[in-house]
Protein backbone atom coordinates (compact mmCIF):
# COMPACT_ATOMS: atom_id res chain seq x y z
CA UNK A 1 98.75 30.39 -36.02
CA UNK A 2 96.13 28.01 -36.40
CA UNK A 3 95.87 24.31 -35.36
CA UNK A 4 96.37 21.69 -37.82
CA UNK A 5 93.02 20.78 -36.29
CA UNK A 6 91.39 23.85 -37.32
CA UNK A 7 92.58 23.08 -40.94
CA UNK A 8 91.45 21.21 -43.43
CA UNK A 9 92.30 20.30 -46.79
CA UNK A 10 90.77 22.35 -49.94
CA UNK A 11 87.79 20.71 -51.17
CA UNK A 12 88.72 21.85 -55.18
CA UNK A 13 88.93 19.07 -57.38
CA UNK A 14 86.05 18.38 -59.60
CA UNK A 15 85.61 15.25 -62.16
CA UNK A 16 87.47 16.73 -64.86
CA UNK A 17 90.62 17.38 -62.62
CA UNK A 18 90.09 14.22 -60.48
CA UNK A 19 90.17 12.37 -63.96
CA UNK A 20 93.57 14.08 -65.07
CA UNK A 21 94.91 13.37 -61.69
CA UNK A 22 94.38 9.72 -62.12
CA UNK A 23 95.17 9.69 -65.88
CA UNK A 24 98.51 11.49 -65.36
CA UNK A 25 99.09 8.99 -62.75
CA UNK A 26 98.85 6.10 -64.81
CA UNK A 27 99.84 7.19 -68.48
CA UNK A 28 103.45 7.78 -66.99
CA UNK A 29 107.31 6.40 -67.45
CA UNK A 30 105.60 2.73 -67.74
CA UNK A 31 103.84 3.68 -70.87
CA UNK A 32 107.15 5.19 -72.72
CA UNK A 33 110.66 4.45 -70.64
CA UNK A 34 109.28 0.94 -69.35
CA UNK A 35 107.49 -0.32 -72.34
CA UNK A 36 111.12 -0.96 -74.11
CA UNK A 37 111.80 -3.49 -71.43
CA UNK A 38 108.53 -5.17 -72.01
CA UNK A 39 109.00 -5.15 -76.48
CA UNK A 40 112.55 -6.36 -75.55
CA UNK A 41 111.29 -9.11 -73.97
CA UNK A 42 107.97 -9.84 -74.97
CA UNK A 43 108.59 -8.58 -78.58
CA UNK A 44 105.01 -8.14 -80.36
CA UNK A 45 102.52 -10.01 -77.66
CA UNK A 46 103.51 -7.26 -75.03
CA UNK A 47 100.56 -5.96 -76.92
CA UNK A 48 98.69 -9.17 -75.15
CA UNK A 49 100.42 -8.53 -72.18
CA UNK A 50 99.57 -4.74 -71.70
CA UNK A 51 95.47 -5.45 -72.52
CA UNK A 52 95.22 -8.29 -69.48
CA UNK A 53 97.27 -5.90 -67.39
CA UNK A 54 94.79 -3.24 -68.37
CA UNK A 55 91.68 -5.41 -67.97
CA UNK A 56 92.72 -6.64 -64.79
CA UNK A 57 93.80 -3.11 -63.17
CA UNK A 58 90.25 -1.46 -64.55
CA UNK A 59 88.53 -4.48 -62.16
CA UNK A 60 90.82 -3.70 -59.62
CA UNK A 61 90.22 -0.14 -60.06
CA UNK A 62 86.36 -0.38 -59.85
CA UNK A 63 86.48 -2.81 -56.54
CA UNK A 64 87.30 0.37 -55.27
CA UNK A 65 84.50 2.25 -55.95
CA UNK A 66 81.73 1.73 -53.11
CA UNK A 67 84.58 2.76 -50.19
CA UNK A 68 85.41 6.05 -52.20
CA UNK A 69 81.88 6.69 -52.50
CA UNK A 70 80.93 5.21 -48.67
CA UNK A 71 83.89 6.86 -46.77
CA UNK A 72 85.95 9.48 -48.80
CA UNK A 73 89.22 10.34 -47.47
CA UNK A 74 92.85 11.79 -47.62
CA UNK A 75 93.96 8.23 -46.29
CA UNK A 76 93.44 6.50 -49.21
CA UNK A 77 92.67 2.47 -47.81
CA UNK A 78 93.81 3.22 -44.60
CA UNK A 79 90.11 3.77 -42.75
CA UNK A 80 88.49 1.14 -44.77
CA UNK A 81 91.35 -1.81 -44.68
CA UNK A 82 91.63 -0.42 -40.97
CA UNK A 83 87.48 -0.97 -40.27
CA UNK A 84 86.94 -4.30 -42.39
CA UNK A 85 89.84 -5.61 -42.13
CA UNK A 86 92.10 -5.26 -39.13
CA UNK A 87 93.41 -1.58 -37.36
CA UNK A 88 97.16 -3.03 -38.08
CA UNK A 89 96.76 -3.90 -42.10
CA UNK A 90 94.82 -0.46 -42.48
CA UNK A 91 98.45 0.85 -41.86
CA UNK A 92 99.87 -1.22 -43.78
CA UNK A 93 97.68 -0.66 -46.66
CA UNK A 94 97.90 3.16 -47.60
CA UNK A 95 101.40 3.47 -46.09
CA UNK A 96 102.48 0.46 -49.12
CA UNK A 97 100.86 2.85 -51.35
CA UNK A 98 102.35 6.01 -50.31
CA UNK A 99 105.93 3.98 -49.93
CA UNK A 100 105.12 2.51 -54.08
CA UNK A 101 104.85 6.62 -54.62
CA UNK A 102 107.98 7.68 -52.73
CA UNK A 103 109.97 4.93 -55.14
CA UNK A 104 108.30 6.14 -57.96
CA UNK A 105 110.03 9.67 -57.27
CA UNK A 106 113.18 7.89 -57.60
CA UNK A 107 112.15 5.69 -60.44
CA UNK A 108 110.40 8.30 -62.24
CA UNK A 109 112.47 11.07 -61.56
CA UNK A 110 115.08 9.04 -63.90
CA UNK A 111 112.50 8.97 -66.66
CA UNK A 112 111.73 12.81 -66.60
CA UNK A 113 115.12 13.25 -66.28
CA UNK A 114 116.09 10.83 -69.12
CA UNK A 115 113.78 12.73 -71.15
CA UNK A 116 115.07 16.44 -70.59
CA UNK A 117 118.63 14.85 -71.41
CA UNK A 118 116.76 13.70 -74.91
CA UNK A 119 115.50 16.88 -75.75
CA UNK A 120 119.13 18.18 -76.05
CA UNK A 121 120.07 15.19 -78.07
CA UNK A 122 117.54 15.29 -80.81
CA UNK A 123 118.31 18.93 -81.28
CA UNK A 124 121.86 17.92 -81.96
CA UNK A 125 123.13 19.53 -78.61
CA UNK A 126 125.81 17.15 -76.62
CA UNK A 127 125.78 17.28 -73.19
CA UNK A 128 128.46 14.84 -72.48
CA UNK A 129 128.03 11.89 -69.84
CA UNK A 130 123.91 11.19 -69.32
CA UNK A 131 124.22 9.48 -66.10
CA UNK A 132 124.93 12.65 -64.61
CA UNK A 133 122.62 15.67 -66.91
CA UNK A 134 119.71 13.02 -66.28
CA UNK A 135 120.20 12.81 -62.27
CA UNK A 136 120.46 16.67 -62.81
CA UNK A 137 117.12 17.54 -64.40
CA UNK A 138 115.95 14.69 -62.19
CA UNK A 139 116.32 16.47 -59.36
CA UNK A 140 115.37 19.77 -60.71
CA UNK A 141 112.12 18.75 -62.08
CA UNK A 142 110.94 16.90 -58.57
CA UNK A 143 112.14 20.13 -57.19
CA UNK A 144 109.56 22.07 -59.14
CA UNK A 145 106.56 20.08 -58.63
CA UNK A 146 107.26 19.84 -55.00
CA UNK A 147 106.65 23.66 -54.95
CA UNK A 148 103.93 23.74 -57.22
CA UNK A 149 102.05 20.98 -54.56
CA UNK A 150 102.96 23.16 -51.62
CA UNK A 151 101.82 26.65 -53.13
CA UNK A 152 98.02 25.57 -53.66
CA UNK A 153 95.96 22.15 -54.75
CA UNK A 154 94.66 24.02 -57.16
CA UNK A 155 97.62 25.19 -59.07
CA UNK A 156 98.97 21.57 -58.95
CA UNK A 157 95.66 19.97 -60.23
CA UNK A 158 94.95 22.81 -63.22
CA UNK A 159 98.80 22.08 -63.99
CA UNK A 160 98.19 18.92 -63.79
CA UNK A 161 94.69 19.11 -66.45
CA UNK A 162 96.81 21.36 -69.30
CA UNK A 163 99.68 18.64 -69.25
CA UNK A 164 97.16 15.87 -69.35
CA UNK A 165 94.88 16.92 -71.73
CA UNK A 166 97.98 17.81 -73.88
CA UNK A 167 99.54 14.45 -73.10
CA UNK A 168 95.88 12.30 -74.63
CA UNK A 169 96.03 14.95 -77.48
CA UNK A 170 99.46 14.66 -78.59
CA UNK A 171 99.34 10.47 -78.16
CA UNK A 172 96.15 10.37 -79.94
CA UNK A 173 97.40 12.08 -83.18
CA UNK A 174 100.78 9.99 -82.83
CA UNK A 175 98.30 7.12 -82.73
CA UNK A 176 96.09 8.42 -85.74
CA UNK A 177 98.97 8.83 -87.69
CA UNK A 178 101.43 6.17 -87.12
CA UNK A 179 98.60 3.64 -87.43
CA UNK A 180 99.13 4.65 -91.49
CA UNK A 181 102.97 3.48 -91.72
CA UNK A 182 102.46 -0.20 -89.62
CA UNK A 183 104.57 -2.89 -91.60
CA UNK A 184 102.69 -6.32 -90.84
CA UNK A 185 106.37 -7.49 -91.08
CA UNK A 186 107.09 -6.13 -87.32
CA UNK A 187 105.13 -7.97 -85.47
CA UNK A 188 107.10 -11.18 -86.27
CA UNK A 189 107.83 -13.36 -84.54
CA UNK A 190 104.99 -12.20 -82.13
CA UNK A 191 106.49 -13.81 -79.39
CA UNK A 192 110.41 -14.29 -79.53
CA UNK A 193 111.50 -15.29 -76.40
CA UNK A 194 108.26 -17.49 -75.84
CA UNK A 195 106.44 -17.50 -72.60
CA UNK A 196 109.12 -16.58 -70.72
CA UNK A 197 109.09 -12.62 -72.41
CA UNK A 198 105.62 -12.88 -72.75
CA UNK A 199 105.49 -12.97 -68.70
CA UNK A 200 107.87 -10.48 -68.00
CA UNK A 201 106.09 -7.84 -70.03
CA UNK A 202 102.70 -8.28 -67.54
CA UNK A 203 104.38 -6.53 -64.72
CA UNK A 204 105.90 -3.77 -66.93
CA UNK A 205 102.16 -3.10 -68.47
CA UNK A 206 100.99 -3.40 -65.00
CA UNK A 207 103.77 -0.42 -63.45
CA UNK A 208 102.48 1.57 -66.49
CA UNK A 209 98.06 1.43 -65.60
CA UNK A 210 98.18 1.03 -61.80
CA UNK A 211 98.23 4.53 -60.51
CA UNK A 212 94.71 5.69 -61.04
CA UNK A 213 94.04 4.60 -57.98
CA UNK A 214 96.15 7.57 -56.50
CA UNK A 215 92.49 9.50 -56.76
CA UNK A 216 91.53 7.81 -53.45
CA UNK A 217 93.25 9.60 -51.63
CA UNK A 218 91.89 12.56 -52.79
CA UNK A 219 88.65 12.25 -51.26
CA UNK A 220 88.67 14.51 -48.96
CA UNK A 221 89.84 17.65 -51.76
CA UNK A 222 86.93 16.10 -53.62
CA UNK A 223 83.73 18.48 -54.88
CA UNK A 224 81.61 15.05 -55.05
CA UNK A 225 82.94 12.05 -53.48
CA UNK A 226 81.11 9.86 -56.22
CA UNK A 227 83.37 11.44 -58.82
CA UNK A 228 86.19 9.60 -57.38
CA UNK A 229 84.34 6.16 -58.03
CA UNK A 230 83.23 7.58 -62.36
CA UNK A 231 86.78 8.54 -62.68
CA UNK A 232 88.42 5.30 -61.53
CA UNK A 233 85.98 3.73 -64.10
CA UNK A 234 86.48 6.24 -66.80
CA UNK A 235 90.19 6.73 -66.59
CA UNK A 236 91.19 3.02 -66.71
CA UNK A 237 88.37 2.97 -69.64
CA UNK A 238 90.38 5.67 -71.33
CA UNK A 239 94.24 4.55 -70.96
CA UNK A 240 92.95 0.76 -72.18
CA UNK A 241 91.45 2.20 -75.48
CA UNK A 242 94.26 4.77 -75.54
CA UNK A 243 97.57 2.93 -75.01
CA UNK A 244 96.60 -0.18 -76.90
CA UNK A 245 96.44 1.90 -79.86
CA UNK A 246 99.22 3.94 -79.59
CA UNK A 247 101.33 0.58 -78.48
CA UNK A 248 100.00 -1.24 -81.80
CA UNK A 249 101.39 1.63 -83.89
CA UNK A 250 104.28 1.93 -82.52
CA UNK A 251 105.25 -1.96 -82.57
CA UNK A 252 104.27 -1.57 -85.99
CA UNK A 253 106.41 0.71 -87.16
CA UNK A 254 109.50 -0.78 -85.47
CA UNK A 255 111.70 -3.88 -86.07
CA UNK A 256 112.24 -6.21 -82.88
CA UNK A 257 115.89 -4.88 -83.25
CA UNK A 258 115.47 -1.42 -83.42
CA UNK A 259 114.08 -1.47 -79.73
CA UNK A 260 116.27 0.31 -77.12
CA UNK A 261 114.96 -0.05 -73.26
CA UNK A 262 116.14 2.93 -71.52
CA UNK A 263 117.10 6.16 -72.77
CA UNK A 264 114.68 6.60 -75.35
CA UNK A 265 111.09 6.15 -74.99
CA UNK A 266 109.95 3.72 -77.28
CA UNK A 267 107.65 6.47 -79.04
CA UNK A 268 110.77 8.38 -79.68
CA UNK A 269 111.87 5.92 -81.88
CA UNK A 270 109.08 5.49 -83.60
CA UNK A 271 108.61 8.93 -84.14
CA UNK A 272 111.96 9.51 -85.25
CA UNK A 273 111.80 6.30 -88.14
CA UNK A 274 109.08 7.78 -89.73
CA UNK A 275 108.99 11.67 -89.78
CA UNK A 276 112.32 13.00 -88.80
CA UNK A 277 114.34 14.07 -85.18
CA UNK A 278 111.18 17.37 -84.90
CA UNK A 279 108.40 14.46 -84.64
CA UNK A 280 111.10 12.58 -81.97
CA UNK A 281 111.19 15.80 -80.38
CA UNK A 282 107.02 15.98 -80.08
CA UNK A 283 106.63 12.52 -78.75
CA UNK A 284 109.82 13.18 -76.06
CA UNK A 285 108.26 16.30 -75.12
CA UNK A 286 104.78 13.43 -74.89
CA UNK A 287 107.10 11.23 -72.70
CA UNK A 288 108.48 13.99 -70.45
CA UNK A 289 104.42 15.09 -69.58
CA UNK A 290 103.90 11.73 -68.75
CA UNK A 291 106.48 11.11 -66.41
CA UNK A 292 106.10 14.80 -65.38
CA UNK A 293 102.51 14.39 -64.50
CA UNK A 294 103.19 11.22 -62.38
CA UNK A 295 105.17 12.95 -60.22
CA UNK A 296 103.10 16.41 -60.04
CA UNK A 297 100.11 14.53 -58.93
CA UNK A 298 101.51 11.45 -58.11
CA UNK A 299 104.54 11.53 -55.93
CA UNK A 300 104.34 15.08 -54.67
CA UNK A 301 100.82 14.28 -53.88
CA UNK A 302 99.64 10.99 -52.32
CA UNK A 303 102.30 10.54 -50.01
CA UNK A 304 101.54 13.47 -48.24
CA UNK A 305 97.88 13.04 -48.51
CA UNK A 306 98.30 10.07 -46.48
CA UNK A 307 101.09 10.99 -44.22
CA UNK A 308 98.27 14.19 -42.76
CA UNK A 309 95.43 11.70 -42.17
CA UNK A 310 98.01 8.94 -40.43
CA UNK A 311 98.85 11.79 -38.13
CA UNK A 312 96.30 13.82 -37.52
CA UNK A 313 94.25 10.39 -36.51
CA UNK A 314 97.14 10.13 -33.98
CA UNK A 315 99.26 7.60 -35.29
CA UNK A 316 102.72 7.56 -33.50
CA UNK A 317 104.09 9.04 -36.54
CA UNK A 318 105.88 12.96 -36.29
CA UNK A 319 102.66 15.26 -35.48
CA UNK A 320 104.20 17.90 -37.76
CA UNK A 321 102.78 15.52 -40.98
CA UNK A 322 99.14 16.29 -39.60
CA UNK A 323 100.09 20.14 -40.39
CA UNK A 324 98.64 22.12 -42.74
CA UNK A 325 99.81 25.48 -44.35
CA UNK A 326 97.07 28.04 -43.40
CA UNK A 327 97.43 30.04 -46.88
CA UNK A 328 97.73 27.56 -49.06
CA UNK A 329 96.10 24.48 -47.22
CA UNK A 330 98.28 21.54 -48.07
CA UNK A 331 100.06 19.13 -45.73
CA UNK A 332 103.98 21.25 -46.94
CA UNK A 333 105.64 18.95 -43.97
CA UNK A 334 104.81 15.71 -45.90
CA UNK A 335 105.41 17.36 -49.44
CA UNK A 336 108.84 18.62 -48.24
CA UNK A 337 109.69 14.99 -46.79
CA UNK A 338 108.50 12.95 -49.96
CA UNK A 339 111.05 15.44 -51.76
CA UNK A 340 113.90 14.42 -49.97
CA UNK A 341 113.78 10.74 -50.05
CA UNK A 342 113.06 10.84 -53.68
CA UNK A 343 116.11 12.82 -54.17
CA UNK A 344 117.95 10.36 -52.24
CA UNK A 345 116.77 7.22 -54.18
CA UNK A 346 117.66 9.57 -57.58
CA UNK A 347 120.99 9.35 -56.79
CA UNK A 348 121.23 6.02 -55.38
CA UNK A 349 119.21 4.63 -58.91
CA UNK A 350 121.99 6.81 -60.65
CA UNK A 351 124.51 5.37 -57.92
CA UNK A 352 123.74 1.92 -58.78
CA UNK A 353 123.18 2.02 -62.76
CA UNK A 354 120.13 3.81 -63.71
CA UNK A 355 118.68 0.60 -66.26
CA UNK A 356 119.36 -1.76 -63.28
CA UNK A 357 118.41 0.76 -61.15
CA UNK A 358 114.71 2.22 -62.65
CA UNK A 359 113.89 -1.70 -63.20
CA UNK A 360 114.17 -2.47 -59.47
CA UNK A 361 112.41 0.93 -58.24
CA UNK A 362 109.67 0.22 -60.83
CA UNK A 363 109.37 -3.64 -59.83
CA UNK A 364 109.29 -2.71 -55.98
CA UNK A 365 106.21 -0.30 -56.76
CA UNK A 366 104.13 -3.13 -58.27
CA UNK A 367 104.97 -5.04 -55.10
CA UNK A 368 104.11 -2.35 -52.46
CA UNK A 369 101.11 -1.61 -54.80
CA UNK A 370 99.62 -5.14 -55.24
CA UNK A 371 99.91 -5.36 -51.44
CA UNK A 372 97.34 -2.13 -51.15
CA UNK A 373 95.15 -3.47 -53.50
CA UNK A 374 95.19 -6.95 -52.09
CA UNK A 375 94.00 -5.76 -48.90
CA UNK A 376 91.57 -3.29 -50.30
CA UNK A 377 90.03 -5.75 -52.20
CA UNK A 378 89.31 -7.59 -48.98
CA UNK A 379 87.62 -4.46 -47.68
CA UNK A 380 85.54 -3.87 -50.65
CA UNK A 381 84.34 -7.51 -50.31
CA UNK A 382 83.75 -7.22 -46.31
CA UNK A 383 81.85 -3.63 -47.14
CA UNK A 384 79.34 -5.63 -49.39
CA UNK A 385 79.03 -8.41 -46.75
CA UNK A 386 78.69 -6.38 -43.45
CA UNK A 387 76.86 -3.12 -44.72
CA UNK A 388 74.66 -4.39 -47.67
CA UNK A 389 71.82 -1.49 -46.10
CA UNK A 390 74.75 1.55 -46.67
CA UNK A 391 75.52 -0.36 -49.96
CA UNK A 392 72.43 -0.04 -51.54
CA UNK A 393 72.09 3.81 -50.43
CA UNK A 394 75.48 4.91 -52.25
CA UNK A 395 74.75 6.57 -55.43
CA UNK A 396 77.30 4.51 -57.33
CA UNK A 397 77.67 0.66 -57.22
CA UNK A 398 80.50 -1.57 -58.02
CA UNK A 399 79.02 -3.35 -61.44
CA UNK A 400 79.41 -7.12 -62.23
CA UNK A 401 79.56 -8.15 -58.56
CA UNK A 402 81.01 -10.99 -57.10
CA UNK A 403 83.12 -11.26 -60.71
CA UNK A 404 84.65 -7.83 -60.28
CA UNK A 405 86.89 -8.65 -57.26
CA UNK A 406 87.60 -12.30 -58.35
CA UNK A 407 89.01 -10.85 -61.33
CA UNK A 408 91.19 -8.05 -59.02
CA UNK A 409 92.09 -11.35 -57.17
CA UNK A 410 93.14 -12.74 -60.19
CA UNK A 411 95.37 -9.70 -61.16
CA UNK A 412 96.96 -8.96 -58.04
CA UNK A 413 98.50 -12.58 -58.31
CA UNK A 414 99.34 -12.65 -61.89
CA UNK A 415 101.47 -9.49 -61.27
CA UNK A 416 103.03 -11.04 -58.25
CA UNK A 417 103.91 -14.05 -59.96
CA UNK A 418 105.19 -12.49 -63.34
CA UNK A 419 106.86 -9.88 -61.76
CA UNK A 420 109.00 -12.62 -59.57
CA UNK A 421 109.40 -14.71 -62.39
CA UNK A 422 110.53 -12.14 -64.69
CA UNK A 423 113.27 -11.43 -61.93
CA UNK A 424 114.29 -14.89 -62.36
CA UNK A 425 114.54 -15.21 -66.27
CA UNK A 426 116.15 -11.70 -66.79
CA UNK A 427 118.16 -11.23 -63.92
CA UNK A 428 118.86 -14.74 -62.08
CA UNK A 429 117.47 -16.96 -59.19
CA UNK A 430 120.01 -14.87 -57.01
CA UNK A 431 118.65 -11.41 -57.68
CA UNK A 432 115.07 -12.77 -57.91
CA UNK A 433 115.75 -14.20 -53.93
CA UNK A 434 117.57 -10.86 -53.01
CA UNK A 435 114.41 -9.11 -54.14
CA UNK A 436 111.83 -11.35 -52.77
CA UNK A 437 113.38 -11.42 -49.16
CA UNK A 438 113.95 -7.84 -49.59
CA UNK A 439 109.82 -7.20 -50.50
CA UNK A 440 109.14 -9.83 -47.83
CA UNK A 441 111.15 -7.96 -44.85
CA UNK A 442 109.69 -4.51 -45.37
CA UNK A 443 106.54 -5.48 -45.34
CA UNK A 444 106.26 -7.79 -42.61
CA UNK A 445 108.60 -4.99 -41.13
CA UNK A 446 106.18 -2.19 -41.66
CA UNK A 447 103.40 -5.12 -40.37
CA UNK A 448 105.20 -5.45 -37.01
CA UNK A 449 105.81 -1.65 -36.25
CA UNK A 450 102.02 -1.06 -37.21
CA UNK A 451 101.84 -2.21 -33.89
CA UNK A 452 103.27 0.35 -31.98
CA UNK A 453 102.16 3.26 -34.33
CA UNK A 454 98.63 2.83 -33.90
CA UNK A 455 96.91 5.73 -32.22
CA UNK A 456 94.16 4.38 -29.31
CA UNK A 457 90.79 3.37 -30.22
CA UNK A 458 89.13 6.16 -28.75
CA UNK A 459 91.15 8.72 -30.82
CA UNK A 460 90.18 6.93 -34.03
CA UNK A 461 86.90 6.91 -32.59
CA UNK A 462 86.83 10.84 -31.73
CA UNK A 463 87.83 11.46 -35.20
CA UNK A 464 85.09 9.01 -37.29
């Protein structure tokens, strides 16, 4: 048997399936399950909210750019943050990521699953109790793309482009056509609960655009690594123009009370109004490829993209992660892992109330998230200050410099702040505390082990 040394990952992904991966990433549960919480409480102006969580990912998104281009890698942050930043927080910074991922399988995997259970109930079929058929087809869905990961990158990824493509086809019609029954009436009052909705809809919009960025850690499985840097620019491009459309419509077409913020997508509803339970049908079948592609290339992905390069650069972490499957050549240890836990936090969202449940997965993503993109940012900016030779020899450039990674600065703490806030209004000081010590521990948690985990300099070194 070959060494996971010997190995490497399949360099197979070209723009168009780098771009699906990162649109199916980000046009996910956020844009149908979530977006009910965010009309609920933002009413009309989640609209607003959803554009400046758009605008400010994109930046975010294109800070990005130069290191994907400069250093491309399976690692995601974790060689750049590591370099420009500090060995420890280069850790910290793709494992936050791959952790965000890992809760999204659990988060997620309740969407999918919420939408298979919908399927049955537009067709007039009664299944009985949800809580239980939706942790079902939770579990059997994450099942499925787990394999379809392990068998081959390239059966994942061109899965991955026919669900996508299908996905912006289906939304744009819905968008087309629903555009043609908007009441002006529904977007009054544009802003019912005041400032205090209007912030708690800017994390929601913010859980719905932020994984595009999964395509950095596909470096390595990239044709050209410049693709990565035009995709992160194009995608977030695409799901600004996109969603804002298709979110316009829909608010349009629907009364402030007619909104219901978990078990059916938002779309649905809209769908349903105006043509009938076979359009609700279409749009769930839109919801379930949205969720479904988050977790195809999303979940059963990055995490163990990032888990291989942590361990084959000798971080103290199990050296079985570092393996790769000699036929198929993907990391099947990490896959198989990132399977389990999300089937653990399935049941313990469905354990705890899947509404409460899904809203504190999704919020704990955005934290572990905005972490990796704080630090990130910090690297992009160090990049341009330490290497401004290898800067001006990579064939793509981060545009609007120094105003693109003020504005990611700007973003990341927005979301931290409206997330935490949001906590507050909807949910009580006490839960808002719980969660913030909570995000706080595991963090400086994961901070303090670094520590011990990190492999000696001269392995890193023997591996650069």
């Amino acid at each position: 048997m070959s060494s996971p040394q010997e190995i490497g990952l399949k360099k197979a992904l070209g723009f168009w399936w780098l771009y699906t991966l990162a649109i199916g990433a980000v046009v996910g549960d956020g844009i149908f399950t979530f977006t009910g919480y965010a009309v609920a409480s933002a009413g009309p102006s989640s609209i607003i909210a959803y554009i400046i969580a758009g605008v400010t990912q994109m930046f975010i998104m294109i800070s990005f750019g130069e290191l994907a281009v400069w250093r491309p890698t399976a690692g995601g942050p974790e060689p750049w943050v590591r370099e420009l930043v500090s060995r420890r927080l280069g850790f910290l910074a793709s494992i936050a990521f791959s952790i965000g991922w890992i809760i999204a399988g659990g988060s997620v995997g309740l969407a999918v699953g919420t939408y298979t259970y919908n399927f049955f109930k537009y067709s007039g079929i009664d299944l009985g109790d949800p809580t239980l058929w939706v942790a079902l087809f939770a579990i059997l869905w994450i099942t499925i793309f787990a394999i379809l990961n392990i068998i081959g990158v390239t059966i994942a990824a061109g899965t991955q482009f026919i669900l996508t493509i299908t996905l912006i086809g289906l939304m744009t019609v819905y968008a087309i056509s629903a555009t043609f029954h908007i009441d002006p009436k529904n977007y009054e009052p544009f802003m019912p609960h005041g400032l205090e909705g209007f912030w708690g809809a800017i994390p929601i919009g913010v859980y719905a655009y932020m994984g595009a960025s999964t395509v950095l850690f596909a470096g390595e499985e990239a044709k050209r690594p410049v693709d990565v840097a035009r995709v992160l620019f194009w995608s977030s491009l695409t799901f600004i123009l996109l969603y804002t459309w298709a979110l316009t419509a829909c608010i349009g077409t629907l009364t402030y009370e007619e909104v219901n913020v978990f078990y059916e997508a938002i779309y649905a509803q809209s769908a349903m109004k105006i043509w009938g339970p076979v359009a609700a049908i279409i749009i769930n079948f839109g919801a379930w490829l949205a969720a479904a592609t988050c977790l195809l290339m999303g979940t059963m992905y990055q995490p163990a993209r990032d888990l291989y390069n942590l361990a084959r650069l000798g971080y103290r972490l199990p050296r079985w992660f570092s393996y790769v499957h000699p036929r198929f050549r993907t990391p099947i240890n990490g896959i198989i892992f990132t399977w389990i836990i999300s089937v653990i936090l399935i049941v313990l969202g469905t354990v705890a109330g899947q509404t409460l449940g899904y809203m504190l997965l999704g919020y704990e993503l955005v934290w572990g998230w905005s972490i990796s993109f704080l630090l990130t940012t910090i690297a992009a900016i160090n990049f341009r200050r330490r290497y401004p030779d290898e800067v001006k020899k990579l064939p793509w450039r981060m545009p609007l410099w120094p105003a693109t990674p003020v504005i990611a600065f700007i973003g990341i703490g927005l979301t931290i702040f409206a997330m935490f806030y949001d906590l507050t209004v909807s949910y009580g000081a006490e839960i808002a505390t719980i969660m913030a010590v909570i995000s706080l521990l595991w963090i400086v948690l994961l901070g303090y082990v670094a520590k011990y985990i990190l492999p000696r300099e001269e392995v890193l070194k023997a591996h650069a």
